[in-house]
N, C-alpha and C. Protein backbone atom coordinates (compact mmCIF):
# COMPACT_ATOMS: atom_id res chain seq x y z
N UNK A 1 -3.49 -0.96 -14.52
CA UNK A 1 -4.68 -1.48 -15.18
C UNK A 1 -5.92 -0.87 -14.54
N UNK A 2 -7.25 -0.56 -15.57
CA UNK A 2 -8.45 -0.14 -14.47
C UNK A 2 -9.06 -1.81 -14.25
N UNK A 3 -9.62 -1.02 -12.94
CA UNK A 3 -10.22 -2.16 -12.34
C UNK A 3 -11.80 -1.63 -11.75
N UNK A 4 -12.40 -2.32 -11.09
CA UNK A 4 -13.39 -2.13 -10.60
C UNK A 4 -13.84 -2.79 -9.14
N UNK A 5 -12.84 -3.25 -8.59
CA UNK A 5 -13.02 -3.49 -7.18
C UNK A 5 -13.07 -2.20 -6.06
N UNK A 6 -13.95 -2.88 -5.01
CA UNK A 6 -13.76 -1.40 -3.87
C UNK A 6 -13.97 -2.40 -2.84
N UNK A 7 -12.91 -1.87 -1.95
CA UNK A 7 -13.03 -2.96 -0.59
C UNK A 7 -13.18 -1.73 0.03
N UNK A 8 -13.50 -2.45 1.48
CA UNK A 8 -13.76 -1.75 2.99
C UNK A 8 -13.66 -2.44 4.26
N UNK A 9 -13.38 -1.77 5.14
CA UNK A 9 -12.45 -1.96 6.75
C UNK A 9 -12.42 -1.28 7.09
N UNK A 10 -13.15 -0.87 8.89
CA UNK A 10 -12.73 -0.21 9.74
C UNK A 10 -13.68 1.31 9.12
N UNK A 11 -13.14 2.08 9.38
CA UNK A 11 -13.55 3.34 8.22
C UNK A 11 -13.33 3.93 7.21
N UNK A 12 -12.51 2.85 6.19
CA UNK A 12 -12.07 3.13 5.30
C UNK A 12 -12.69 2.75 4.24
N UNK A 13 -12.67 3.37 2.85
CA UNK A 13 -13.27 2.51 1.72
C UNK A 13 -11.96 2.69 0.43
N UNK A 14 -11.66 2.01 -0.12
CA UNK A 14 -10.79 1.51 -0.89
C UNK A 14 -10.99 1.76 -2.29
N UNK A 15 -11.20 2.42 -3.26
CA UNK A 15 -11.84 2.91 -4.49
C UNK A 15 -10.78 2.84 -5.54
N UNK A 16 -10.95 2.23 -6.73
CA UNK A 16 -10.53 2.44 -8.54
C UNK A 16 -9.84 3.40 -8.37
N UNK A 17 -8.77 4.00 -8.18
CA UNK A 17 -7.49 5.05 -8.12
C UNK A 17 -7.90 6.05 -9.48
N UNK A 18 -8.24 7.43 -9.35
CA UNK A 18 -8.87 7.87 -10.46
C UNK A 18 -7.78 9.58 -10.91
N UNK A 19 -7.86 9.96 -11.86
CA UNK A 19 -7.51 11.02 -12.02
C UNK A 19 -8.01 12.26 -11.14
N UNK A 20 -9.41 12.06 -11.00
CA UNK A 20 -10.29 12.77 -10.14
C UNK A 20 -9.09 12.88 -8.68
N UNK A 21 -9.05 11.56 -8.14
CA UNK A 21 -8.07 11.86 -6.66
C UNK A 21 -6.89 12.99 -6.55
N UNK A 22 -6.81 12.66 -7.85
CA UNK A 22 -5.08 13.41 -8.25
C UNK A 22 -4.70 14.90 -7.06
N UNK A 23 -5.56 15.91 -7.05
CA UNK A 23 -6.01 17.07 -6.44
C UNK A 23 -5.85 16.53 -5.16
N UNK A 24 -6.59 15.89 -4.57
CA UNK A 24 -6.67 15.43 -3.20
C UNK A 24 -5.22 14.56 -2.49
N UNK A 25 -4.80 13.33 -3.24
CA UNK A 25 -3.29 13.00 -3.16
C UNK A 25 -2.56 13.81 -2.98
N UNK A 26 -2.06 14.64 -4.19
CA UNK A 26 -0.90 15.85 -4.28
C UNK A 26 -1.26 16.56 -3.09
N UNK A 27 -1.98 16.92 -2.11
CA UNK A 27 -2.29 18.04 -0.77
C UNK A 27 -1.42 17.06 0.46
N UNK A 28 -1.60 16.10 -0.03
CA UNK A 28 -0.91 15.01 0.94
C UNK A 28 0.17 15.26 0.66
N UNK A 29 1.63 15.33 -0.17
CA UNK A 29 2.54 15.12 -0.04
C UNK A 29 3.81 16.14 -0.16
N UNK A 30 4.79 15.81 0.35
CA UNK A 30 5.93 16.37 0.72
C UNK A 30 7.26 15.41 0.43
N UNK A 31 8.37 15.68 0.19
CA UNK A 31 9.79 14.91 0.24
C UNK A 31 9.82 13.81 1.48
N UNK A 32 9.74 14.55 2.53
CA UNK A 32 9.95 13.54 3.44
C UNK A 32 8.67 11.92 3.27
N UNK A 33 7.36 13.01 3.36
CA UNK A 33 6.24 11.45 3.16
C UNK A 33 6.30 10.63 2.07
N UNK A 34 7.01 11.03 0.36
CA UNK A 34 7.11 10.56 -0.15
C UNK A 34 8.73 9.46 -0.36
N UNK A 35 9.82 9.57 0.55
CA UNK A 35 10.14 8.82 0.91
C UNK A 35 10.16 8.04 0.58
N UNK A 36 11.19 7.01 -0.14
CA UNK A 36 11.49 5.45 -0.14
C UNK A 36 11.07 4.79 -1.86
N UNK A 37 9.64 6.15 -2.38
CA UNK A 37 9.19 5.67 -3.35
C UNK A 37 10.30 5.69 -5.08
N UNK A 38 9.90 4.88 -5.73
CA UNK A 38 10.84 5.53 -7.11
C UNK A 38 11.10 6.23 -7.53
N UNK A 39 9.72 7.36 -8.00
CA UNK A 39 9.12 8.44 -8.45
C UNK A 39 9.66 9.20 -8.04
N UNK A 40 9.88 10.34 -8.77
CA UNK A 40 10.32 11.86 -8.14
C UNK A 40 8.65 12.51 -7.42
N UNK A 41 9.41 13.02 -6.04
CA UNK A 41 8.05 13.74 -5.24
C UNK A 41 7.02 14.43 -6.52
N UNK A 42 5.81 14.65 -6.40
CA UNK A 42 4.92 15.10 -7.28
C UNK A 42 4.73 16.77 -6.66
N UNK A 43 5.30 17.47 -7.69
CA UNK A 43 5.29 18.79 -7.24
C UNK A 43 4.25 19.78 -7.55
N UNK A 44 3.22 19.00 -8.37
CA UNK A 44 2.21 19.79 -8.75
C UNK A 44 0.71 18.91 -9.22
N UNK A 45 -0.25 19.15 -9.29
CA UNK A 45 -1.50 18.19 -9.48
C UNK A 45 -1.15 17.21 -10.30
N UNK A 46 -0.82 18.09 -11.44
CA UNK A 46 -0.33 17.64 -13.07
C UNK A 46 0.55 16.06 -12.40
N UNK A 47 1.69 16.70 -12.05
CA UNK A 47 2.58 15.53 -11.67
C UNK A 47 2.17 14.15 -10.98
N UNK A 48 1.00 14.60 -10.06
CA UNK A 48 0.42 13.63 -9.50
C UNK A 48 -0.84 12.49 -10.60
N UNK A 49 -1.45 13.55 -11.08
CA UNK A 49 -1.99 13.12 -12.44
C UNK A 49 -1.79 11.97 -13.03
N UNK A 50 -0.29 12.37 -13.68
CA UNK A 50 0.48 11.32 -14.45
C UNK A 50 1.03 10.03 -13.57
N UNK A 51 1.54 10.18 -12.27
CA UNK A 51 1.56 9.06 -11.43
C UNK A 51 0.22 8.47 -11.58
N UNK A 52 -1.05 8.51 -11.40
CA UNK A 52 -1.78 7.86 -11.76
C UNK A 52 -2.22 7.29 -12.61
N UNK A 53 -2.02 7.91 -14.32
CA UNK A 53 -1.79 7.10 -15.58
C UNK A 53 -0.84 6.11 -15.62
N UNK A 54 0.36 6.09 -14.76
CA UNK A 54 1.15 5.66 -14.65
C UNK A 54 0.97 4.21 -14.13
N UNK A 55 -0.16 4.65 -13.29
CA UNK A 55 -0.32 3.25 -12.13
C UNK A 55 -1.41 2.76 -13.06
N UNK A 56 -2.36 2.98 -13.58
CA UNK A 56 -3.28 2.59 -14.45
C UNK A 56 -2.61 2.07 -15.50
N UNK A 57 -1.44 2.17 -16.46
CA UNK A 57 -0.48 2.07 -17.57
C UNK A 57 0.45 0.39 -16.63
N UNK A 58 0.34 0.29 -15.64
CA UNK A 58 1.65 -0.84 -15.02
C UNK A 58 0.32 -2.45 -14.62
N UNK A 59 0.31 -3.28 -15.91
CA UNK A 59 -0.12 -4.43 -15.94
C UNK A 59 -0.09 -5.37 -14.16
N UNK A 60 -1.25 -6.01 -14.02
CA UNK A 60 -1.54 -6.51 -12.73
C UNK A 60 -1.25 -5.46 -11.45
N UNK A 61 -1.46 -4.26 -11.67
CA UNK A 61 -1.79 -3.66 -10.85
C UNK A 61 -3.06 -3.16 -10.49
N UNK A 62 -3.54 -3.10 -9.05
CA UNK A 62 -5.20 -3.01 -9.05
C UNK A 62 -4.39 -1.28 -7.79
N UNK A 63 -4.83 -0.35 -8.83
CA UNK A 63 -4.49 1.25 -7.68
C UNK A 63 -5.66 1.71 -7.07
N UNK A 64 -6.10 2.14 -5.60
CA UNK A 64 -6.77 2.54 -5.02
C UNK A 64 -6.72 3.85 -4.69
N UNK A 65 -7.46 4.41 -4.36
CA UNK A 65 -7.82 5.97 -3.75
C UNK A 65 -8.26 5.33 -2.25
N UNK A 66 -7.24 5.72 -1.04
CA UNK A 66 -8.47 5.84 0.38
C UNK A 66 -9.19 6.73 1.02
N UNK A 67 -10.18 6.43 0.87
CA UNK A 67 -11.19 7.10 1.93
C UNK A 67 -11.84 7.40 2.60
N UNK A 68 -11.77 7.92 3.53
CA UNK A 68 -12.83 8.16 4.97
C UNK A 68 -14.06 8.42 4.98
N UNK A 69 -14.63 7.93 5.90
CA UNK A 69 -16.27 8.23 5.99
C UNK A 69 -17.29 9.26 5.31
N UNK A 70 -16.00 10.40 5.30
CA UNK A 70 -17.15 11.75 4.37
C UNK A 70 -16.23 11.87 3.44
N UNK A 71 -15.51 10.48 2.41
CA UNK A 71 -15.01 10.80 1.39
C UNK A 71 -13.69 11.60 1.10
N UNK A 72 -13.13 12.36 2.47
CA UNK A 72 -11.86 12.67 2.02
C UNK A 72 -11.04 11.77 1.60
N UNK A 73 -10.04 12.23 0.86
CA UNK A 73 -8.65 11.58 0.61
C UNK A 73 -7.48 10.98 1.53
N UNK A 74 -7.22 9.79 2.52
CA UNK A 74 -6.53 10.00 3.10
C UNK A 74 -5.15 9.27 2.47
N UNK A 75 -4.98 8.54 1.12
CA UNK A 75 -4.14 8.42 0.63
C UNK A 75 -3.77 7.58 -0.54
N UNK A 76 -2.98 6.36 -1.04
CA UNK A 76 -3.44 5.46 -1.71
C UNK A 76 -2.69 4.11 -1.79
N UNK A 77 -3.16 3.69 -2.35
CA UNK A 77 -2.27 2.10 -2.13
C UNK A 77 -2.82 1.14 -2.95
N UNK A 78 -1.92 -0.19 -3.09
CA UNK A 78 -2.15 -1.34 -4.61
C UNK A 78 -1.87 -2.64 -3.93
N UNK A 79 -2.52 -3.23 -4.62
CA UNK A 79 -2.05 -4.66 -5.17
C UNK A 79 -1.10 -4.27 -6.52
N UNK A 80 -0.12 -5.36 -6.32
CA UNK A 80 0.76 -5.20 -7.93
C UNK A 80 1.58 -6.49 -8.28
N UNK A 81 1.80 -7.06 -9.27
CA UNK A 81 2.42 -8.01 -9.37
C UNK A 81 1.34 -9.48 -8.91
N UNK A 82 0.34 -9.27 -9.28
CA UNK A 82 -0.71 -9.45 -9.03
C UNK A 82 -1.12 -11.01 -10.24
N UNK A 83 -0.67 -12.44 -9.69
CA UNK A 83 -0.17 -13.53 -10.16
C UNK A 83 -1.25 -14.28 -10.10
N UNK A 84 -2.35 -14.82 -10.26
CA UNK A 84 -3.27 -15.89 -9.92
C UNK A 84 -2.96 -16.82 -10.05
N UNK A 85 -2.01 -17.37 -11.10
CA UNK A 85 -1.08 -18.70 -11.68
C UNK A 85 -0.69 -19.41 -10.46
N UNK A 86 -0.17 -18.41 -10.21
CA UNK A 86 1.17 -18.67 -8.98
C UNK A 86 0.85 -18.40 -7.19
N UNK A 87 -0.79 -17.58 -7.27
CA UNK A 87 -1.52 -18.03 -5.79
C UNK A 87 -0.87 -16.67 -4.94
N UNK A 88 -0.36 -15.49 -5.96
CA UNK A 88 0.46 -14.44 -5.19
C UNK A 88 -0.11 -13.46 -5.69
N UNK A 89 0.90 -12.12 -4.65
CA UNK A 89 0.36 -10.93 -4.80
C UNK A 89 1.13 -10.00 -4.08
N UNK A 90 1.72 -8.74 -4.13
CA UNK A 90 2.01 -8.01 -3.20
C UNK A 90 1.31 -6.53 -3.18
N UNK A 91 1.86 -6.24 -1.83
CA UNK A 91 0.61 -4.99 -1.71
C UNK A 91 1.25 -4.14 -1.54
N UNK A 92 1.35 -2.74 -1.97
CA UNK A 92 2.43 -1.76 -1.74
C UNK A 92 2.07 -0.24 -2.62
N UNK A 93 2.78 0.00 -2.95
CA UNK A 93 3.21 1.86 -3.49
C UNK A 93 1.70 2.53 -2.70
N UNK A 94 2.00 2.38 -1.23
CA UNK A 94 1.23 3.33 -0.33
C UNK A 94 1.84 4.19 0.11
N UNK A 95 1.02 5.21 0.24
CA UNK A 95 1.25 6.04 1.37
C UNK A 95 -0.21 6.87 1.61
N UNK A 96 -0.06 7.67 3.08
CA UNK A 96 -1.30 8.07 3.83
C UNK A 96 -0.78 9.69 4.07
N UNK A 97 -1.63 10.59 4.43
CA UNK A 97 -1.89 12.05 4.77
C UNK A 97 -1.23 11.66 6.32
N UNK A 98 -0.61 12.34 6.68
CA UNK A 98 0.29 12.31 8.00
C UNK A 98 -0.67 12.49 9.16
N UNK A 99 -1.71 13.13 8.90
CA UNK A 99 -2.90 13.36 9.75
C UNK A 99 -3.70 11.93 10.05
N UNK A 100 -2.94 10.96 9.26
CA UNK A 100 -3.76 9.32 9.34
C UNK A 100 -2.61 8.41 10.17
N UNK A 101 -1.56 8.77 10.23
CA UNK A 101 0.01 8.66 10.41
C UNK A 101 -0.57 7.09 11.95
N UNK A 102 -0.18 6.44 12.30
CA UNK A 102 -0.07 5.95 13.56
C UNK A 102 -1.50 5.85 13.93
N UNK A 103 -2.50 5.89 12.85
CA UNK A 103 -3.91 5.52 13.18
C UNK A 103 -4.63 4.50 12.97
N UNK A 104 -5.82 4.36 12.91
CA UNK A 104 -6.53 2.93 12.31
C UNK A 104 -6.75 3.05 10.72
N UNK A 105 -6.12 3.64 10.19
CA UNK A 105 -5.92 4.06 8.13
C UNK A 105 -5.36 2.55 7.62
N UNK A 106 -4.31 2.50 8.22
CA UNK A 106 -3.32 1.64 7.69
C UNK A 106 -3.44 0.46 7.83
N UNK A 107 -3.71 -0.10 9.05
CA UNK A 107 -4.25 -1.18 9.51
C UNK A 107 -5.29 -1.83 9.30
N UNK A 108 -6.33 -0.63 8.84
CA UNK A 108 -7.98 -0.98 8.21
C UNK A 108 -7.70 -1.62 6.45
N UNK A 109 -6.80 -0.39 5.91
CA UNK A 109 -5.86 -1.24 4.49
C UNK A 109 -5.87 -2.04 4.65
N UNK A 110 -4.60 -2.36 5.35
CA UNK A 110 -4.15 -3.59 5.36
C UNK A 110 -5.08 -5.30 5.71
N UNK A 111 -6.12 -4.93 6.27
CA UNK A 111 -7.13 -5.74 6.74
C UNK A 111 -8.13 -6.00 5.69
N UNK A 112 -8.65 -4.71 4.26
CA UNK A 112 -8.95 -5.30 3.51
C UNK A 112 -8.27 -5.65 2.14
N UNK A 113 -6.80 -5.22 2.05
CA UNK A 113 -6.53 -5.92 1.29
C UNK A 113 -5.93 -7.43 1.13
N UNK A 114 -5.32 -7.76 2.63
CA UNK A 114 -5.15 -8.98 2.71
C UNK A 114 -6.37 -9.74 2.86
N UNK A 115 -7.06 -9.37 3.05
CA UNK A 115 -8.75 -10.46 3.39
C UNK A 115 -9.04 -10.89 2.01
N UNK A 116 -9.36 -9.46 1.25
CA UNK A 116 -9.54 -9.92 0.01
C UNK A 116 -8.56 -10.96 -0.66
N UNK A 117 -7.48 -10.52 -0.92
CA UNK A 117 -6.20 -11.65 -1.61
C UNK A 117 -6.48 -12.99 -0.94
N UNK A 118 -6.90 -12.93 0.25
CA UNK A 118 -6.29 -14.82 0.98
C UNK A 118 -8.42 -15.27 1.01
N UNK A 119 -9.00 -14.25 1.43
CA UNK A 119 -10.47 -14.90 1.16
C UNK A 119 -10.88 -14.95 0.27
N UNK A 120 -10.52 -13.67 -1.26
CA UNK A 120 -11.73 -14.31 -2.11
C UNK A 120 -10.76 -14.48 -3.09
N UNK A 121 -9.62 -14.10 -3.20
CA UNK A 121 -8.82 -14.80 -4.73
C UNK A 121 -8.29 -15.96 -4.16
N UNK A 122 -8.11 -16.41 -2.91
CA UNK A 122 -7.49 -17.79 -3.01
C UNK A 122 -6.02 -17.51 -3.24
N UNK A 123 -4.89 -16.50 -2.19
CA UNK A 123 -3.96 -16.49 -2.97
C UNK A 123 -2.97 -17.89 -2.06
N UNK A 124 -1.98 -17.51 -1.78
CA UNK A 124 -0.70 -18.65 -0.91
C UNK A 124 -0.37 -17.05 -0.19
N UNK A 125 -0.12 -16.52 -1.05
CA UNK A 125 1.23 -15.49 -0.41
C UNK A 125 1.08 -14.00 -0.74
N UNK A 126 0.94 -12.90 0.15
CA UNK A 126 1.22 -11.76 0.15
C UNK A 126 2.25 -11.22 0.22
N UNK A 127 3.07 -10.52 -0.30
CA UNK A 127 4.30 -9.67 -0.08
C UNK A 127 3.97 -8.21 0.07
N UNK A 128 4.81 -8.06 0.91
CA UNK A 128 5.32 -6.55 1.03
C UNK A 128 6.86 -5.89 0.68
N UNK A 129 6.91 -4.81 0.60
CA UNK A 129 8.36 -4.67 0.29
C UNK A 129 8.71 -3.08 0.65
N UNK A 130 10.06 -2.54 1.43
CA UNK A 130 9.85 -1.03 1.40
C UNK A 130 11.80 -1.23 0.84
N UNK A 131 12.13 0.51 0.66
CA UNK A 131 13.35 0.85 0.70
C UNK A 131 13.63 0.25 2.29
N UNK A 132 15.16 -0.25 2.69
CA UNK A 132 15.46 -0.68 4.06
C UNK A 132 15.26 1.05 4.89
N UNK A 133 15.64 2.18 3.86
CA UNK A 133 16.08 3.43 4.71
C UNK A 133 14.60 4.28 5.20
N UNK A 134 13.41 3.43 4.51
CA UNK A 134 12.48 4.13 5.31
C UNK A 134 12.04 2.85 6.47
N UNK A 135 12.47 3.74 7.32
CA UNK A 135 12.24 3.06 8.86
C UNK A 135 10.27 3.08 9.21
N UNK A 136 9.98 4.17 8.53
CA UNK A 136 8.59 3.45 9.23
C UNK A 136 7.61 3.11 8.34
N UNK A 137 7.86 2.45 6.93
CA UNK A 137 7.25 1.98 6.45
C UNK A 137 8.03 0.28 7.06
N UNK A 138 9.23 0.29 7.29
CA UNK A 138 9.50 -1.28 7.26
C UNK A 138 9.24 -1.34 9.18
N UNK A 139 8.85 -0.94 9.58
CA UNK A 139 8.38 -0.57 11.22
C UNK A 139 6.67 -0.98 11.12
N UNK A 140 6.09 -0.93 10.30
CA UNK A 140 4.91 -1.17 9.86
C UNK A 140 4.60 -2.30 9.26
N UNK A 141 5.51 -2.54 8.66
CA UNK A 141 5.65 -4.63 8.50
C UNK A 141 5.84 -5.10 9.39
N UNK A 142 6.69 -4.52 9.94
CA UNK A 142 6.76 -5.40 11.60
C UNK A 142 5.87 -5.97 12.38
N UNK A 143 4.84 -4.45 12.41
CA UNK A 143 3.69 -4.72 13.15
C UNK A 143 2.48 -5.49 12.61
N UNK A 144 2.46 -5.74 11.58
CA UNK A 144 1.59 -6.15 10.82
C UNK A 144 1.58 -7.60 11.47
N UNK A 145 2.80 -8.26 11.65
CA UNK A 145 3.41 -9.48 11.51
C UNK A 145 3.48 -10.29 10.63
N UNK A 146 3.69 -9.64 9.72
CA UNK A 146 4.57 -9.88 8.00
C UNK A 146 5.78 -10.92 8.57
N UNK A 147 6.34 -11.60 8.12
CA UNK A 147 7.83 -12.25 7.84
C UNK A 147 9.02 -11.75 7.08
N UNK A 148 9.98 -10.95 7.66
CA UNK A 148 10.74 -10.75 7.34
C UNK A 148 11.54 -11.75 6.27
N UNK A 149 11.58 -11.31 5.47
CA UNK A 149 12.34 -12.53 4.06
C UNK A 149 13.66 -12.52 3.83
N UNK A 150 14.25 -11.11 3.84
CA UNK A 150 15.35 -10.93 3.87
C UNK A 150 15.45 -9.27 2.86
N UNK A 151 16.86 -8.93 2.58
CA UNK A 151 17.27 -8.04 1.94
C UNK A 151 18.02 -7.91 0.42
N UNK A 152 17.20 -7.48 -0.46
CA UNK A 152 17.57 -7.64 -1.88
C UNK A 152 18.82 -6.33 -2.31
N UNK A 153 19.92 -6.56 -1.85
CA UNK A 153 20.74 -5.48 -2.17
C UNK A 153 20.64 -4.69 -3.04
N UNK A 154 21.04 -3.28 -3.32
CA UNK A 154 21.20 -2.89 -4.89
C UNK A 154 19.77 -2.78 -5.18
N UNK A 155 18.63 -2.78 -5.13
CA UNK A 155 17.31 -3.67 -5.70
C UNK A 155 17.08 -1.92 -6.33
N UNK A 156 16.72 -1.01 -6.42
CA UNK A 156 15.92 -0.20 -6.53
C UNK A 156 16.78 1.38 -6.64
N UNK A 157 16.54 2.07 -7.21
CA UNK A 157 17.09 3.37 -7.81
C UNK A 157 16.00 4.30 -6.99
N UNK A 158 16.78 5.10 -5.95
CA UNK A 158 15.22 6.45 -6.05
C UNK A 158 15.28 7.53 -6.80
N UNK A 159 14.40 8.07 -6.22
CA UNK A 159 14.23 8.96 -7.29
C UNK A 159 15.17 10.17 -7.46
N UNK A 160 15.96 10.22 -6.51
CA UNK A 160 17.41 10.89 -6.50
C UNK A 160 18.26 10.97 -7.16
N UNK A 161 18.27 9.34 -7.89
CA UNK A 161 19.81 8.41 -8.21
C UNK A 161 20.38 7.31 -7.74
N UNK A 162 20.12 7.69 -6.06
CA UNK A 162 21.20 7.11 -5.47
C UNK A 162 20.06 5.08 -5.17
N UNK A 163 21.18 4.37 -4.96
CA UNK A 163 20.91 3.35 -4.78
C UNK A 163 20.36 2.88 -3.64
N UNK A 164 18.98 1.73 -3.79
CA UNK A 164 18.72 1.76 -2.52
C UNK A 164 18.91 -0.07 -1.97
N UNK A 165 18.69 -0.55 -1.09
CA UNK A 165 18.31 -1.93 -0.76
C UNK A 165 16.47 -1.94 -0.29
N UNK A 166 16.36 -3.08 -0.71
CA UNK A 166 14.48 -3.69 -0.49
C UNK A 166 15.07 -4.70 0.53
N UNK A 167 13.47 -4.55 1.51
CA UNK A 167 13.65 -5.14 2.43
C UNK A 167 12.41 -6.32 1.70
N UNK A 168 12.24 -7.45 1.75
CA UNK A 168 10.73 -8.27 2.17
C UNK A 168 10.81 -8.76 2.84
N UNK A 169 9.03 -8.34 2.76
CA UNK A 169 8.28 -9.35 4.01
C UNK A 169 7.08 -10.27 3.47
N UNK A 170 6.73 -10.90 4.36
CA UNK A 170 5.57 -11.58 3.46
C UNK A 170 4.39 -12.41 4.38
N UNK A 171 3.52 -12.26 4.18
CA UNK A 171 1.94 -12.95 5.08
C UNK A 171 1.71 -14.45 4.19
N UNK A 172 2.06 -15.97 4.38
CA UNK A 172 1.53 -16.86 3.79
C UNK A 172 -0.01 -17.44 4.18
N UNK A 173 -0.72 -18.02 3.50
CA UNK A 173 -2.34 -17.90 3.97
C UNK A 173 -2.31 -18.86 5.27
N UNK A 174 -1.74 -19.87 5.88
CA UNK A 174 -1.42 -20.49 6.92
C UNK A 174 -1.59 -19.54 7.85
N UNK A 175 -0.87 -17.98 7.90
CA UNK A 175 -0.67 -17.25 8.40
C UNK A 175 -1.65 -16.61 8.67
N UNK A 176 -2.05 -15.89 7.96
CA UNK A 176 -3.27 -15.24 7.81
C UNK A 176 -3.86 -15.05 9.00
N UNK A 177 -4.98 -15.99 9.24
CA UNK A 177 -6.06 -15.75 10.58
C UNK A 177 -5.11 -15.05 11.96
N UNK A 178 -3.63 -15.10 12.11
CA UNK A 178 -3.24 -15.10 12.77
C UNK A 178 -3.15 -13.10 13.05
N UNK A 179 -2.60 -13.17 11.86
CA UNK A 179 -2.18 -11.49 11.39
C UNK A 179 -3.99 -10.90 11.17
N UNK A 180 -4.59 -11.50 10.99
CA UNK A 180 -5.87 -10.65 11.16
C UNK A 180 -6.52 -10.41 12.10
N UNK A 181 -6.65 -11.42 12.97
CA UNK A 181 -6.42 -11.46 13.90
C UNK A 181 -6.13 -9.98 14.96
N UNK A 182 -4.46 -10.18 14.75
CA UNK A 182 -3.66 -8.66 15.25
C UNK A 182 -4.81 -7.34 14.58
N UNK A 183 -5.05 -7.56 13.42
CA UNK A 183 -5.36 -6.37 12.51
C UNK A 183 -6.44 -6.06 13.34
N UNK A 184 -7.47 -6.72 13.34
CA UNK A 184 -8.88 -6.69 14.00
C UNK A 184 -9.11 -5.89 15.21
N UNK A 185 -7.66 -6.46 16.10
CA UNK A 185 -7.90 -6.07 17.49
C UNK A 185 -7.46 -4.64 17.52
N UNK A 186 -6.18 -4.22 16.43
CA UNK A 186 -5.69 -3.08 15.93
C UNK A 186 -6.92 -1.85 15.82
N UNK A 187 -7.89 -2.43 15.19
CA UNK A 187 -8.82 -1.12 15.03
C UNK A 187 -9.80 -1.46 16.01
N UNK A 188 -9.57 -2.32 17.06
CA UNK A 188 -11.05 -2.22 18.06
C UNK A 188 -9.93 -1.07 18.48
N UNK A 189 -8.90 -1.05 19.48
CA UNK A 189 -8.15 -0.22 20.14
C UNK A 189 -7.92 1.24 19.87
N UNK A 190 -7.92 1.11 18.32
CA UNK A 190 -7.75 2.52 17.97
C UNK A 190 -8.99 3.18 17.20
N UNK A 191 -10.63 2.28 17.60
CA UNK A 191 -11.59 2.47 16.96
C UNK A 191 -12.44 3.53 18.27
């Protein structure tokens, strides 16, 4: 869906996921970084392109472009499944430029998109979710201090064929101050 929100954290700014990015995304990626996702790797602008119609085309999804202080691209990421009824939300189909890899990128995300969901929509519950076989996206829930939920067998096809298992996790708003908390201190350290 388009949207028109832009959050910010840390040094990041969070932007309407646009065709325009498309160029800048696709420089980011490779087989290995793309990893875990549905999609077949994007092998050319074009390809990346259409992942973004794609994400614009998939109802209650809000897609972002991230970016750094002088506007580069460092990657992108959503809200999806995106419930007000029901006080939920999960945050996911990210990924970052490897050059952001183990930095304050992810953590600054993650700080404004959960702020936003639990401060200004009022949600209960954030989810997360990765393939179990990418180790450091579900290494990154960890740290977050997400709640492990459990494992949805079978859940997900990649883009290979082959079958994968979903792991969740999930932040309830009880929770919250706690995990922001972590987040906060996350980018004094690595600020």
């Amino acid at each position: 869906m388009q949207h028109d929100l832009t959050l910010t954290a840390g040094d990041v700014t969070l932007v309407p996921l646009t065709v325009a990015h498309a160029p800048g995304l696709h420089r980011l990626v490779d087989d290995r970084l793309w990893f875990g996702m549905t999609s077949p790797t994007p092998r050319h602008t074009a390809d990346m392109a259409a992942w973004v119609e794609a994400a614009h085309g998939t109802p209650a999804r809000y897609a972002f472009a991230v970016l750094g202080p002088d506007g580069e691209v460092r990657g992108a990421t959503s809200y999806y499944d995106v419930d007000p009824a029901m006080g939920r939300c999960e945050v996911g189909n990210t990924f970052y430029g490897r050059a952001w890899w183990g930095g304050a990128t992810n953590p600054a995300c993650k700080l404004a998109l959960l702020g936003h969901a639990f401060e200004e929509w009022g949600v209960h519950r954030v989810a997360l979710r990765a393939d179990t076989r990418n180790a450091r996206s579900v290494a990154a829930m960890r740290r977050l201090g997400a709640v492990e939920e459990g494992v949805l067998r079978g859940h997900r096809v990649a883009a290979d064929g082959s079958r994968g298992d979903t792991v969740y996790f999930s932040v309830l708003a009880p929770e919250w101050p706690v995990v922001r908390t972590r987040l906060e201190e996350r980018l004094t350290a690595t600020g």
